[in-house]
PDB file of N, CA and C in Angstrom:
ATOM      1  N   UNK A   1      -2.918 -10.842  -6.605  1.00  0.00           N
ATOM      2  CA  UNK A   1      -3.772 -11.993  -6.780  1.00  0.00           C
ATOM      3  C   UNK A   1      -5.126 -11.539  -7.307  1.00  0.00           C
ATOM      4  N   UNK A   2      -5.962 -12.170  -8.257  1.00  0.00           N
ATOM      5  CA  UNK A   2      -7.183 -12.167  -8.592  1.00  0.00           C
ATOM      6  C   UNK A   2      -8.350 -12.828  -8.049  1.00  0.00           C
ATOM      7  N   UNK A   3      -9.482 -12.162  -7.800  1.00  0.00           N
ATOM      8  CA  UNK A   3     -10.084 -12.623  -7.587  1.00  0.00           C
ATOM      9  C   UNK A   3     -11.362 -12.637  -8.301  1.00  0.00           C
ATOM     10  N   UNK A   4     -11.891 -13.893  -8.719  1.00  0.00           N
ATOM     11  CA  UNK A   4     -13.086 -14.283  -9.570  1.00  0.00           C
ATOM     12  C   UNK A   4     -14.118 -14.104  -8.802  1.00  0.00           C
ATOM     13  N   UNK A   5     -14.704 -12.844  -9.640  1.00  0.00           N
ATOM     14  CA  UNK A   5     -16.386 -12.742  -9.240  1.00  0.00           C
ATOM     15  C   UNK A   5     -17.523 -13.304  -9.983  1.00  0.00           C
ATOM     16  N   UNK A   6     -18.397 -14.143  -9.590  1.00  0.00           N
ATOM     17  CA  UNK A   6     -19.312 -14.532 -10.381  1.00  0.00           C
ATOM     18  C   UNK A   6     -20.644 -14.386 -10.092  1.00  0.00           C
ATOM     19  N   UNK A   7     -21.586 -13.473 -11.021  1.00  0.00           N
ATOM     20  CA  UNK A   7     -23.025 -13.028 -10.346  1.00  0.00           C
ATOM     21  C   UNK A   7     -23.893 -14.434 -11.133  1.00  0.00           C
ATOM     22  N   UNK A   8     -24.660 -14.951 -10.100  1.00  0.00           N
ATOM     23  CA  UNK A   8     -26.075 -15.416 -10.172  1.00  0.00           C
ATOM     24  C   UNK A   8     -27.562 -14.831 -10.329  1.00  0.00           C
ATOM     25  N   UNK A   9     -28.001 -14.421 -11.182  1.00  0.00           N
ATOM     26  CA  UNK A   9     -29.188 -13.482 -10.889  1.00  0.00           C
ATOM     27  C   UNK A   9     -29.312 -11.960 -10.213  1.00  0.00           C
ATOM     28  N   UNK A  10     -27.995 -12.119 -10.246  1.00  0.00           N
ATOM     29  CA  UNK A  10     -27.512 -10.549  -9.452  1.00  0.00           C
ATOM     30  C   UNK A  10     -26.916  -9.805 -10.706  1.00  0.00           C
ATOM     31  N   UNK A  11     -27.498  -8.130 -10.986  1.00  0.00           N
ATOM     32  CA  UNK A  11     -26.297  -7.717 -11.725  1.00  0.00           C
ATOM     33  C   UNK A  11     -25.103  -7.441 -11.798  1.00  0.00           C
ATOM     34  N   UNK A  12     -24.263  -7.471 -12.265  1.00  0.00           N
ATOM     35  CA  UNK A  12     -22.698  -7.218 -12.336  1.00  0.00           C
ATOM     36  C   UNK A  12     -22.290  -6.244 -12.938  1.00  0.00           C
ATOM     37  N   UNK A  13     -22.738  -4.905 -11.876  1.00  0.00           N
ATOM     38  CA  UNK A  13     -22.378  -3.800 -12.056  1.00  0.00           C
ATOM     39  C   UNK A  13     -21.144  -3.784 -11.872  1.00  0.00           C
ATOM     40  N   UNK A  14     -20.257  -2.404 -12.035  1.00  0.00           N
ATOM     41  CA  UNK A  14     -18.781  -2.265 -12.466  1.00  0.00           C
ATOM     42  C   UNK A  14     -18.997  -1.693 -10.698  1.00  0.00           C
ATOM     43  N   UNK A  15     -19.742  -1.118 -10.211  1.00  0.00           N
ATOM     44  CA  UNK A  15     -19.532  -1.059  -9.020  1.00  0.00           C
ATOM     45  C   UNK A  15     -19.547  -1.926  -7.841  1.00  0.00           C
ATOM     46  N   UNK A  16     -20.557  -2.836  -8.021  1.00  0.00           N
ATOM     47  CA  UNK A  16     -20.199  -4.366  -7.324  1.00  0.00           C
ATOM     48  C   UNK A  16     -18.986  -4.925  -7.318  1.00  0.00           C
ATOM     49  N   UNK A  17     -18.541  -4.682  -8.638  1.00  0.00           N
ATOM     50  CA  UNK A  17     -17.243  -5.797  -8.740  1.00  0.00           C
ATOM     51  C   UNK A  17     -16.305  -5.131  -8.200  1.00  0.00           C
ATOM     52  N   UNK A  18     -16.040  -3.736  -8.287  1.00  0.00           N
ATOM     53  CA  UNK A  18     -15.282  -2.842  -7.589  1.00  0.00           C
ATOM     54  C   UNK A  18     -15.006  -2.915  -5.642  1.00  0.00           C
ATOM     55  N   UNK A  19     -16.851  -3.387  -5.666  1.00  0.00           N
ATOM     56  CA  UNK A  19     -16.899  -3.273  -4.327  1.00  0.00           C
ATOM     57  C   UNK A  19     -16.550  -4.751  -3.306  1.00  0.00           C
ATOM     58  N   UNK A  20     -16.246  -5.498  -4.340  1.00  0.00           N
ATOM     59  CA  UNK A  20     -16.223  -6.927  -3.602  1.00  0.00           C
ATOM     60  C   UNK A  20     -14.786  -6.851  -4.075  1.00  0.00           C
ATOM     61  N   UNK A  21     -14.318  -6.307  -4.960  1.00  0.00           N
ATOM     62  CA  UNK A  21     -12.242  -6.477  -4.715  1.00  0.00           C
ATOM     63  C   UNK A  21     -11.970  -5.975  -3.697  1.00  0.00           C
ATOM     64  N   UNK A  22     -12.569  -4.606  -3.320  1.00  0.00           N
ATOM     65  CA  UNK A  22     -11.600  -3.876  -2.402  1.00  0.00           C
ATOM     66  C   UNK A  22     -11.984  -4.799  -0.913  1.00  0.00           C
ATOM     67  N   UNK A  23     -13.520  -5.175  -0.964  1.00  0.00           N
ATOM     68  CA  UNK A  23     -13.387  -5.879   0.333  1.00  0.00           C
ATOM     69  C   UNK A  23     -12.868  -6.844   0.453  1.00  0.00           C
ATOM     70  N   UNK A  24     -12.827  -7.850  -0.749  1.00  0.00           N
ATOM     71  CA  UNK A  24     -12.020  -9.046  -0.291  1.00  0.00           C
ATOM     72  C   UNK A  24     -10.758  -8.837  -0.353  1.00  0.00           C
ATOM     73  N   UNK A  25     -10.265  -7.677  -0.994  1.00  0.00           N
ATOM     74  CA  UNK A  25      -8.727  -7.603  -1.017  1.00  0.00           C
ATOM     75  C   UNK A  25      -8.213  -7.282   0.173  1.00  0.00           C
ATOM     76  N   UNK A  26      -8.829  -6.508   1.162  1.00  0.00           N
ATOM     77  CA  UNK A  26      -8.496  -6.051   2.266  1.00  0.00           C
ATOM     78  C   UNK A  26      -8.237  -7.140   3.203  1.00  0.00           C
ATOM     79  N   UNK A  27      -9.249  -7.909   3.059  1.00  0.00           N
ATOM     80  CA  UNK A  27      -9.903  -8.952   3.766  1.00  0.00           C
ATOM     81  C   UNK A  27      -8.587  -9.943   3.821  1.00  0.00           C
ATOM     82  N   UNK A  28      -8.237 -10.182   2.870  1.00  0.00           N
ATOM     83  CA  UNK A  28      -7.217 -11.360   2.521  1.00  0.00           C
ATOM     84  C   UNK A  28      -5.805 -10.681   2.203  1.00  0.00           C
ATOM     85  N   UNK A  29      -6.021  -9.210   2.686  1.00  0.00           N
ATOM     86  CA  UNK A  29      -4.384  -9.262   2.220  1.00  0.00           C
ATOM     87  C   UNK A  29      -2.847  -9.239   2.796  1.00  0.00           C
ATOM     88  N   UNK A  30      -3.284  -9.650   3.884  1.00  0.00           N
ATOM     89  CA  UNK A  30      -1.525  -9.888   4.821  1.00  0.00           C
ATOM     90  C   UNK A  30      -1.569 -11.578   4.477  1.00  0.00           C
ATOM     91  N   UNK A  31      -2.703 -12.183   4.214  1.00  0.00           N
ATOM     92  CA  UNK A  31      -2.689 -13.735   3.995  1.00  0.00           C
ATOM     93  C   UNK A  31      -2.515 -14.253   2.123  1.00  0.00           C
ATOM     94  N   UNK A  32      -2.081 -12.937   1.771  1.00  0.00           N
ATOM     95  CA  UNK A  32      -2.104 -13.369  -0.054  1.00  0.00           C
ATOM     96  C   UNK A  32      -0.788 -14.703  -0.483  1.00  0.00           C
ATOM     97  N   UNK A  33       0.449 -14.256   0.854  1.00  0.00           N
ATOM     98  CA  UNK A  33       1.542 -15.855   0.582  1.00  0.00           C
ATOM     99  C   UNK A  33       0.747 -17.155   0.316  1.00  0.00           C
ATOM    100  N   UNK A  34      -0.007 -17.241   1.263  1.00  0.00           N
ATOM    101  CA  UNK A  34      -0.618 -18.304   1.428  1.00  0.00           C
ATOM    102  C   UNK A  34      -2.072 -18.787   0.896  1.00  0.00           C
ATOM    103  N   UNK A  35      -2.436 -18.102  -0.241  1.00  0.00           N
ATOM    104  CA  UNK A  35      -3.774 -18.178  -0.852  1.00  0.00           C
ATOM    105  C   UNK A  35      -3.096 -18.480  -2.906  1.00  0.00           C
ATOM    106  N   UNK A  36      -3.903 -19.418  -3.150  1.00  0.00           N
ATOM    107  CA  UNK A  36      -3.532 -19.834  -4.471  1.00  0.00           C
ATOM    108  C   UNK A  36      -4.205 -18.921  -5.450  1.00  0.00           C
ATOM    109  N   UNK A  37      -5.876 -18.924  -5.225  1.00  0.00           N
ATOM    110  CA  UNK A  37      -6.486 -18.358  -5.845  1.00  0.00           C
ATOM    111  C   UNK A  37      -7.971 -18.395  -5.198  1.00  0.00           C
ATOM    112  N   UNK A  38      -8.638 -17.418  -5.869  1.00  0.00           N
ATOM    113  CA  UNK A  38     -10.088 -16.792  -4.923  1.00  0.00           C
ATOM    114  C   UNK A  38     -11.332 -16.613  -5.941  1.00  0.00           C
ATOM    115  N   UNK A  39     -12.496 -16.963  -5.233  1.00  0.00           N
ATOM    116  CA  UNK A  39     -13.116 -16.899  -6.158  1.00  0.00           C
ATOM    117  C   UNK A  39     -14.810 -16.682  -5.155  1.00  0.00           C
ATOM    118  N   UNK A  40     -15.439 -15.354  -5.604  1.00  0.00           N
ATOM    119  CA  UNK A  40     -16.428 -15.308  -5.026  1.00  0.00           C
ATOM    120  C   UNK A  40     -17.743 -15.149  -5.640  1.00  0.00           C
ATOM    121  N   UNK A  41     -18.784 -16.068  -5.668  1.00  0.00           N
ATOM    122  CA  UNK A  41     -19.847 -15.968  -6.058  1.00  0.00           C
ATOM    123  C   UNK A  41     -21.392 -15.550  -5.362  1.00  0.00           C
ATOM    124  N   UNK A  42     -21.866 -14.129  -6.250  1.00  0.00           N
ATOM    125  CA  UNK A  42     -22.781 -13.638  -5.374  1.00  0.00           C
ATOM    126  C   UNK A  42     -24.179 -14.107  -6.832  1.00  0.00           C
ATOM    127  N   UNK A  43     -24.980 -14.716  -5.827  1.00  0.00           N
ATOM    128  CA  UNK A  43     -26.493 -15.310  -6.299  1.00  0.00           C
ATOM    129  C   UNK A  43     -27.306 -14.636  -6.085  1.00  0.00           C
ATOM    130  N   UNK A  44     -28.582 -14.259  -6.112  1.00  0.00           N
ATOM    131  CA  UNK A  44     -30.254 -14.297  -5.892  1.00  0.00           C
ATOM    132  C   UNK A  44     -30.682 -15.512  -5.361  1.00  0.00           C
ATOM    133  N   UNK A  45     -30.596 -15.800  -3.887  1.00  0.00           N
ATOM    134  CA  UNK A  45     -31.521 -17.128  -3.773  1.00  0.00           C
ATOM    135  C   UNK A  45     -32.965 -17.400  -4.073  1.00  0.00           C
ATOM    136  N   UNK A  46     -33.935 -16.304  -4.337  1.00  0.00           N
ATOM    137  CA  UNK A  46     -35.120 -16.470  -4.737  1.00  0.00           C
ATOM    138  C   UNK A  46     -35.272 -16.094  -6.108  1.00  0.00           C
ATOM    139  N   UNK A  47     -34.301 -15.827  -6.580  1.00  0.00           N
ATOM    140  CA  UNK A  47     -34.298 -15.599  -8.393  1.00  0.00           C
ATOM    141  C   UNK A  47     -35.628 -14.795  -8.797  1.00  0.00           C
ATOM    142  N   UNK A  48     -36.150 -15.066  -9.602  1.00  0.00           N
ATOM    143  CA  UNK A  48     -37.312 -14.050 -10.372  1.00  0.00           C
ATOM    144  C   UNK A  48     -38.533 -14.322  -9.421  1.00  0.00           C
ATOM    145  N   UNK A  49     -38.675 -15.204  -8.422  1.00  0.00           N
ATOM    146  CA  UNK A  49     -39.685 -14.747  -7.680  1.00  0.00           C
ATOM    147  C   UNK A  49     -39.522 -13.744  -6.739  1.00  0.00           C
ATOM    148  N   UNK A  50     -38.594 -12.924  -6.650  1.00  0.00           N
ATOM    149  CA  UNK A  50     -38.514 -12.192  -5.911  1.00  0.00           C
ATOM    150  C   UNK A  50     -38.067 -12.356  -4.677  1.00  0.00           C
ATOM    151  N   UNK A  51     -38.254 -10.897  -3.479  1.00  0.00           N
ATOM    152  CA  UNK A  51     -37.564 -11.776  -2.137  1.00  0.00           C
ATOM    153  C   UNK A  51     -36.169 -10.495  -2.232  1.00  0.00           C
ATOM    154  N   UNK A  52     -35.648 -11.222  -0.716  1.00  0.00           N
ATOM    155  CA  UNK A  52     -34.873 -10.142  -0.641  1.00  0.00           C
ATOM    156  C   UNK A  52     -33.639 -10.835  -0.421  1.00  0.00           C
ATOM    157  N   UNK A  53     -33.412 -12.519  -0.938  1.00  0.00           N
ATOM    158  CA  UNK A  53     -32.465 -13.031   0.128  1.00  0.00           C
ATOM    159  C   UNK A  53     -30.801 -13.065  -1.174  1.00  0.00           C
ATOM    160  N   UNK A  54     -30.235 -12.695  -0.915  1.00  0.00           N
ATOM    161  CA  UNK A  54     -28.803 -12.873  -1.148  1.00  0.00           C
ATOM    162  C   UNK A  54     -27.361 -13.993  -0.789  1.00  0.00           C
ATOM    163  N   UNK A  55     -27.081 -14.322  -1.722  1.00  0.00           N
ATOM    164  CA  UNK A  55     -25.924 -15.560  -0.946  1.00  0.00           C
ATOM    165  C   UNK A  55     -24.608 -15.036  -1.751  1.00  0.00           C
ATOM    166  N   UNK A  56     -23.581 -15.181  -0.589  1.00  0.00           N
ATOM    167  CA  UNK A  56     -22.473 -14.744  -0.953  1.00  0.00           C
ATOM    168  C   UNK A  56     -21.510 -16.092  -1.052  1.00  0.00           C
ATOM    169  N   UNK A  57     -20.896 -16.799  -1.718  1.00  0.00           N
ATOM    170  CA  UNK A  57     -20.319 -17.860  -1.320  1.00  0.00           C
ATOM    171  C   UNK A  57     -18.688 -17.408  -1.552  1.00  0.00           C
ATOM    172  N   UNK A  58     -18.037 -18.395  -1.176  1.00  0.00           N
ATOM    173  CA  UNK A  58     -16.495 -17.191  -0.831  1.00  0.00           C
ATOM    174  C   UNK A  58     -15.845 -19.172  -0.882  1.00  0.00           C
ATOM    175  N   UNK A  59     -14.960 -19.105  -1.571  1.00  0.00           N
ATOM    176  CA  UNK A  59     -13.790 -20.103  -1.997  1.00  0.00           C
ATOM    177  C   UNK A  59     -12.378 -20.091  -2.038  1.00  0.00           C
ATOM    178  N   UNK A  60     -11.780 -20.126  -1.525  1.00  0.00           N
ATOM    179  CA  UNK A  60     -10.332 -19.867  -1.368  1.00  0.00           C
ATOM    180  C   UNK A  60      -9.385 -21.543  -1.407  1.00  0.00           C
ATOM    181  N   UNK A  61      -8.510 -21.702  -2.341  1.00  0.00           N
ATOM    182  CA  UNK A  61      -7.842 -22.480  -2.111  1.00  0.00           C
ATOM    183  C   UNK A  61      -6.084 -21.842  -2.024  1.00  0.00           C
ATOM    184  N   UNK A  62      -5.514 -22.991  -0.615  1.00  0.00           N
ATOM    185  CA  UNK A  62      -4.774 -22.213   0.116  1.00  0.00           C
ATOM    186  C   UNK A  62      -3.910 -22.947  -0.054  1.00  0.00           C
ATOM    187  N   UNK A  63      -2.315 -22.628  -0.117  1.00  0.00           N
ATOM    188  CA  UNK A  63      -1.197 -23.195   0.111  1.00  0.00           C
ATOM    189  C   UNK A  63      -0.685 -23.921   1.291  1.00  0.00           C
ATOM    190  N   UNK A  64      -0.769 -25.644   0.813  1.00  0.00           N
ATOM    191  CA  UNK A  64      -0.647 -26.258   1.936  1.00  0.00           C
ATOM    192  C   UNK A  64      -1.468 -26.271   3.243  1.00  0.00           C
ATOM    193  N   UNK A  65      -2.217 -25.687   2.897  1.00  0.00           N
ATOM    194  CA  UNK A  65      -3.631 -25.946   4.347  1.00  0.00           C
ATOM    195  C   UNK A  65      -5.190 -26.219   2.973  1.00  0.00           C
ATOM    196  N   UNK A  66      -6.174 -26.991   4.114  1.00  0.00           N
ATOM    197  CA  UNK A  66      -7.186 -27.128   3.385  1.00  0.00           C
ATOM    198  C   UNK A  66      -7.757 -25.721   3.004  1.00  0.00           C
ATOM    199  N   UNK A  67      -9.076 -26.124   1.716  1.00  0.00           N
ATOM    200  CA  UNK A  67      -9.195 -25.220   1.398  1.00  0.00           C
ATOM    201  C   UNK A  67     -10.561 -24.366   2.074  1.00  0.00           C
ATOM    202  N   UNK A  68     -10.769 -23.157   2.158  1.00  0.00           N
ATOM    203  CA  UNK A  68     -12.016 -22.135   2.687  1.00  0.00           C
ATOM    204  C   UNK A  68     -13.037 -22.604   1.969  1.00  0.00           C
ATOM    205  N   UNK A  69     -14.107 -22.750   2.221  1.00  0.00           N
ATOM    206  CA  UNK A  69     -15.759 -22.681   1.316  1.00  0.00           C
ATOM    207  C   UNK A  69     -16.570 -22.100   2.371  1.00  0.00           C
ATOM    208  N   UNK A  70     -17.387 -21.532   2.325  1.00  0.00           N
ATOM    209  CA  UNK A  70     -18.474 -21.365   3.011  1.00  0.00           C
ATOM    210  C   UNK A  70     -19.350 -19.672   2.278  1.00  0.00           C
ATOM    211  N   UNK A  71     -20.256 -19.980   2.808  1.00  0.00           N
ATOM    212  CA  UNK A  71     -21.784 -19.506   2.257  1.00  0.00           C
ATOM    213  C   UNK A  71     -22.090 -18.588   3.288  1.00  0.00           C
ATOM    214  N   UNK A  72     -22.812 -17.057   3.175  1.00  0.00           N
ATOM    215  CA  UNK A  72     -23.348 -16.126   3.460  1.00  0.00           C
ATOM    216  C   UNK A  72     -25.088 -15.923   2.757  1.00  0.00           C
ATOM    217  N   UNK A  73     -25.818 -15.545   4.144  1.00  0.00           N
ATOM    218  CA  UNK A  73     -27.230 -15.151   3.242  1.00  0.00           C
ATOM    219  C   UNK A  73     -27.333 -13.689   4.049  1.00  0.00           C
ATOM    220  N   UNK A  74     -27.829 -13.163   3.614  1.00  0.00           N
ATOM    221  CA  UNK A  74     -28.205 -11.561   3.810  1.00  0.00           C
ATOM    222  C   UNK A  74     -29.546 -10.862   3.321  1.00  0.00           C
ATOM    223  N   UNK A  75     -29.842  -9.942   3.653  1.00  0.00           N
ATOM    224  CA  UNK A  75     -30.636  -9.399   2.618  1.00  0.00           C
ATOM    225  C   UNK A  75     -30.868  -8.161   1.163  1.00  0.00           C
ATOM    226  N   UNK A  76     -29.552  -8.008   1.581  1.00  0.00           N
ATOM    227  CA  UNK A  76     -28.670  -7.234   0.118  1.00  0.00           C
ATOM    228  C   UNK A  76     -27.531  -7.938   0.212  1.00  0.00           C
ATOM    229  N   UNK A  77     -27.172  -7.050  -1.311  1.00  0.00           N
ATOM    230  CA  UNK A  77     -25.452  -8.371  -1.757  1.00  0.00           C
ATOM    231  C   UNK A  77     -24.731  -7.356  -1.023  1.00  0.00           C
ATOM    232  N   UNK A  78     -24.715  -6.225  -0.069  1.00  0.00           N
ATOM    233  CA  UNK A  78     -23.308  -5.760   0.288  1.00  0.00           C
ATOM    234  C   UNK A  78     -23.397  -5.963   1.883  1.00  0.00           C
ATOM    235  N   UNK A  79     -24.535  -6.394   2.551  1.00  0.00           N
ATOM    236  CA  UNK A  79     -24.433  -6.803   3.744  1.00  0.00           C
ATOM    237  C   UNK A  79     -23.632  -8.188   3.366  1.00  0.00           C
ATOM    238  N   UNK A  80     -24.454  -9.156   2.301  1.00  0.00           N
ATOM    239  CA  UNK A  80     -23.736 -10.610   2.663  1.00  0.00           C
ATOM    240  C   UNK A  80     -21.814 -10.585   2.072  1.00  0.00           C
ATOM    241  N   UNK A  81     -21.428  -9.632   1.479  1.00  0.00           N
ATOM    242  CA  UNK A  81     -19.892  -9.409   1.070  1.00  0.00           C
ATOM    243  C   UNK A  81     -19.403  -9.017   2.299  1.00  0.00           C
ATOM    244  N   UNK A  82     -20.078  -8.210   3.195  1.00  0.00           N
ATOM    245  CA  UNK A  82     -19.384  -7.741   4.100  1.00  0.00           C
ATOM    246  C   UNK A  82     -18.972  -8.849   5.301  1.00  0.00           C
ATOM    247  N   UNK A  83     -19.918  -9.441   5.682  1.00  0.00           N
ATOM    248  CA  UNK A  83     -20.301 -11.011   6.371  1.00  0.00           C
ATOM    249  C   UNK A  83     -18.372 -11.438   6.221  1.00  0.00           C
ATOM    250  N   UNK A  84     -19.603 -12.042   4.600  1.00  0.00           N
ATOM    251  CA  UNK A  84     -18.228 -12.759   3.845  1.00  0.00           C
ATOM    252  C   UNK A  84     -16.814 -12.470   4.376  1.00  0.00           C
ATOM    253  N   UNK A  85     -16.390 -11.171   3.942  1.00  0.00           N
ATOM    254  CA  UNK A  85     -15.264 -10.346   4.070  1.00  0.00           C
ATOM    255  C   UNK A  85     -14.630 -10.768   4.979  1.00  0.00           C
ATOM    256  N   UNK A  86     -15.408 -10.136   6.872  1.00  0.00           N
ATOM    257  CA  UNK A  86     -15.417 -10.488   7.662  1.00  0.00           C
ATOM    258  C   UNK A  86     -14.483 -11.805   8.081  1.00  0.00           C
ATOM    259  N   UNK A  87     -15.336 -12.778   7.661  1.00  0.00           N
ATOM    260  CA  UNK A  87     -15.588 -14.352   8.316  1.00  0.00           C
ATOM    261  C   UNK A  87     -14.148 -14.907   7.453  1.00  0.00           C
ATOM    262  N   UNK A  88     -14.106 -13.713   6.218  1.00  0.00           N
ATOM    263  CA  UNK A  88     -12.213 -14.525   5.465  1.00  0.00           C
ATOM    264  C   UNK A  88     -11.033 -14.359   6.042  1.00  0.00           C
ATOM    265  N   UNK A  89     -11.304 -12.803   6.739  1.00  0.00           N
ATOM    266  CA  UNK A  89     -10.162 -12.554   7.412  1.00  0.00           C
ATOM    267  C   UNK A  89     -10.215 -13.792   8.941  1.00  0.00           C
ATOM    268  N   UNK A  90     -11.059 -13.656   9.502  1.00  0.00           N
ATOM    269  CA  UNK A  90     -11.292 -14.712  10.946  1.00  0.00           C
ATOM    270  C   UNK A  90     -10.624 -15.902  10.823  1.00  0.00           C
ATOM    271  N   UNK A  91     -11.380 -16.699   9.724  1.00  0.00           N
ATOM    272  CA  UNK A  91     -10.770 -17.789   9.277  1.00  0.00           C
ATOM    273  C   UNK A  91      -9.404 -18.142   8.737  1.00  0.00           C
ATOM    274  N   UNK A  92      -8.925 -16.930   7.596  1.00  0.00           N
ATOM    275  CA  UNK A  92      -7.115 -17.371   7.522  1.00  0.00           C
ATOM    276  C   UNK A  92      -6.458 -17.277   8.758  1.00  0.00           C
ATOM    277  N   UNK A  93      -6.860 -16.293   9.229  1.00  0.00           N
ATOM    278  CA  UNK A  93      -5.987 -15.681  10.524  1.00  0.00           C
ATOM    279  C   UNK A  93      -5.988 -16.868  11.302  1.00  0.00           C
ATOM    280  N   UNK A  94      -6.642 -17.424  11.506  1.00  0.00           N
ATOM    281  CA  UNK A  94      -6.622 -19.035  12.455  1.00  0.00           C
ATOM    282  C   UNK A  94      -6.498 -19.983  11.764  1.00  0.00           C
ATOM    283  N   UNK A  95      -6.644 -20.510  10.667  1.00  0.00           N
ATOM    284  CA  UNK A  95      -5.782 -21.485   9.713  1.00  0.00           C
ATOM    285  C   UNK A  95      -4.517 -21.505   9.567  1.00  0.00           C
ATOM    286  N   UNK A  96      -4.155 -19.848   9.728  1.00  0.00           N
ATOM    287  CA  UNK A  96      -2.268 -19.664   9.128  1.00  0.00           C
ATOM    288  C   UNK A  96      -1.813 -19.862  10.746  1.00  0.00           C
ATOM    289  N   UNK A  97      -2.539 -19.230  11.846  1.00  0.00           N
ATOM    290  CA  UNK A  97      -1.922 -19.219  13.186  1.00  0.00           C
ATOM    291  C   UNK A  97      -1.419 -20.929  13.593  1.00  0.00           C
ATOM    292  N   UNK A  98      -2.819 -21.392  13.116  1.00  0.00           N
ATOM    293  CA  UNK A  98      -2.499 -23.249  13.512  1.00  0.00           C
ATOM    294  C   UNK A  98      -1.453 -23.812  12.870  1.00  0.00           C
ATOM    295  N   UNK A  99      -1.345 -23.470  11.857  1.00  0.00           N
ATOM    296  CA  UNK A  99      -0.444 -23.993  10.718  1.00  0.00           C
ATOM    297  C   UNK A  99       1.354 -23.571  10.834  1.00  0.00           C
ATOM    298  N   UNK A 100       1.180 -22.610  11.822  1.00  0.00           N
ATOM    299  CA  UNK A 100       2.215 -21.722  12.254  1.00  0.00           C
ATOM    300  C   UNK A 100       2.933 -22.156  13.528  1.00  0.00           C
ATOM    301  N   UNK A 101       2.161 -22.734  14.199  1.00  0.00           N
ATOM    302  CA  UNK A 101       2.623 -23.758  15.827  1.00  0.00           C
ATOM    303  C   UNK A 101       3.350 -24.503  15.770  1.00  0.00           C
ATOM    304  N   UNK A 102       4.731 -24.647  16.115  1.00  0.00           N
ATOM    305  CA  UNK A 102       5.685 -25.692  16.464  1.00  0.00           C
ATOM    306  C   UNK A 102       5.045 -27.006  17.211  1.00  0.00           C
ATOM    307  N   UNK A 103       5.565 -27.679  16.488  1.00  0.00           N
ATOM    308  CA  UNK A 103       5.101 -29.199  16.069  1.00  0.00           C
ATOM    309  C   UNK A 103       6.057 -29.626  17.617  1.00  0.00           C
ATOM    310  N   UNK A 104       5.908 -30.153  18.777  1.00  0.00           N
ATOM    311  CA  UNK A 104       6.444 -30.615  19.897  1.00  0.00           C
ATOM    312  C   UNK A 104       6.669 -32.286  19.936  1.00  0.00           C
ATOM    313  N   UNK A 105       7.890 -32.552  19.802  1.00  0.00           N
ATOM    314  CA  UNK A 105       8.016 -33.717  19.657  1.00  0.00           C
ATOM    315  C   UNK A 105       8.795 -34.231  21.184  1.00  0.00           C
ATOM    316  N   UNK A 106       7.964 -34.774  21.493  1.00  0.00           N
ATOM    317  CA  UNK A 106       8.901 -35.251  23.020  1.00  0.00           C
ATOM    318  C   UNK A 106       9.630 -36.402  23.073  1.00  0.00           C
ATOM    319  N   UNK A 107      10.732 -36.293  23.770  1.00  0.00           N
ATOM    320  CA  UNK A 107      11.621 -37.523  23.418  1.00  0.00           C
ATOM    321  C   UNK A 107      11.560 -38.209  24.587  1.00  0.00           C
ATOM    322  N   UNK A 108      11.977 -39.584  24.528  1.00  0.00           N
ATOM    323  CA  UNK A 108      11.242 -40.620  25.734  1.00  0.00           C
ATOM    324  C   UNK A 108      12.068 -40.218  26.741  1.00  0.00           C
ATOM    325  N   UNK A 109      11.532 -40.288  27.975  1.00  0.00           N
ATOM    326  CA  UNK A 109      12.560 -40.231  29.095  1.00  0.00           C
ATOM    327  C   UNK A 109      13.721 -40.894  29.802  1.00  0.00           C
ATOM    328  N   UNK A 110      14.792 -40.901  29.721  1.00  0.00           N
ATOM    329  CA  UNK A 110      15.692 -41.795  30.316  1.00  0.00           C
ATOM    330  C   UNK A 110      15.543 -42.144  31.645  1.00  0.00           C
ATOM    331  N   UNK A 111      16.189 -43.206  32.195  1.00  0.00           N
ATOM    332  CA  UNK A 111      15.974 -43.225  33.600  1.00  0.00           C
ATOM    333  C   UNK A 111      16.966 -42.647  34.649  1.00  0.00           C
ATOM    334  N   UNK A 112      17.430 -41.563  35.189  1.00  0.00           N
ATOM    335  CA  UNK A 112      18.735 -41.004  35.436  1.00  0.00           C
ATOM    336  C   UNK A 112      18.950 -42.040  36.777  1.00  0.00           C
ATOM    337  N   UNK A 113      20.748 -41.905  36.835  1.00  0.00           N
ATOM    338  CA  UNK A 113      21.327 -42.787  37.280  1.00  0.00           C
ATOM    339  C   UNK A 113      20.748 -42.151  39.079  1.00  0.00           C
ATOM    340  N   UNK A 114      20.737 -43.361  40.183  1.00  0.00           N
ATOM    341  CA  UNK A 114      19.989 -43.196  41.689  1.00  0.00           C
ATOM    342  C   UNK A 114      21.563 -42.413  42.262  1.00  0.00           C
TER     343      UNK A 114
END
């Protein structure tokens, strides 16, 4: 599976991009059945004014379960990937577990004979 990196004001060194496959690949990879496609975007939240703040945003749309979004701030881009990383594995792992639970259907009770 691929995953789309997209820098915001951040450069897109060959080592960044290197460094956000292997983590998200790790991150997501006993859950790759169940992931369509991935896509992670790392920003500059203070852009050319400077600042130290970083946002990692992390997107996953998933087979048959809703889809992942959520946002990381840090103060370098490899603390907030790591976050990220983190919080992808947490989250499939309990999306696929729920999704994985036998559905209990109870059937009405009869009245047994006195």
């Amino acid at each position: 599976m691929r995953i789309d990196l997209h820098c915001d004001g951040v450069e897109a060194a060959p080592v960044l991009r290197d460094y956000v496959s292997r983590r998200m690949s790790f991150a997501i990879g006993r859950f790759r059945d169940h992931i369509q496609w991935a896509r992670v975007k790392v920003a500059d939240v203070n852009g050319p004014r400077g600042g130290s703040d970083k946002r990692c945003v992390v997107q996953l749309r998933l087979r048959n379960l809703p889809d992942v979004v959520f946002a990381i701030t840090q103060l370098d881009v490899r603390a907030a990937v790591d976050q990220a990383a983190d919080r992808v594995a947490r989250v499939l792992a309990q999306r696929v577990r729920r999704s994985q639970r036998p559905v209990r259907h109870h059937a009405p009770m009869e009245a047994l004979p006195a």
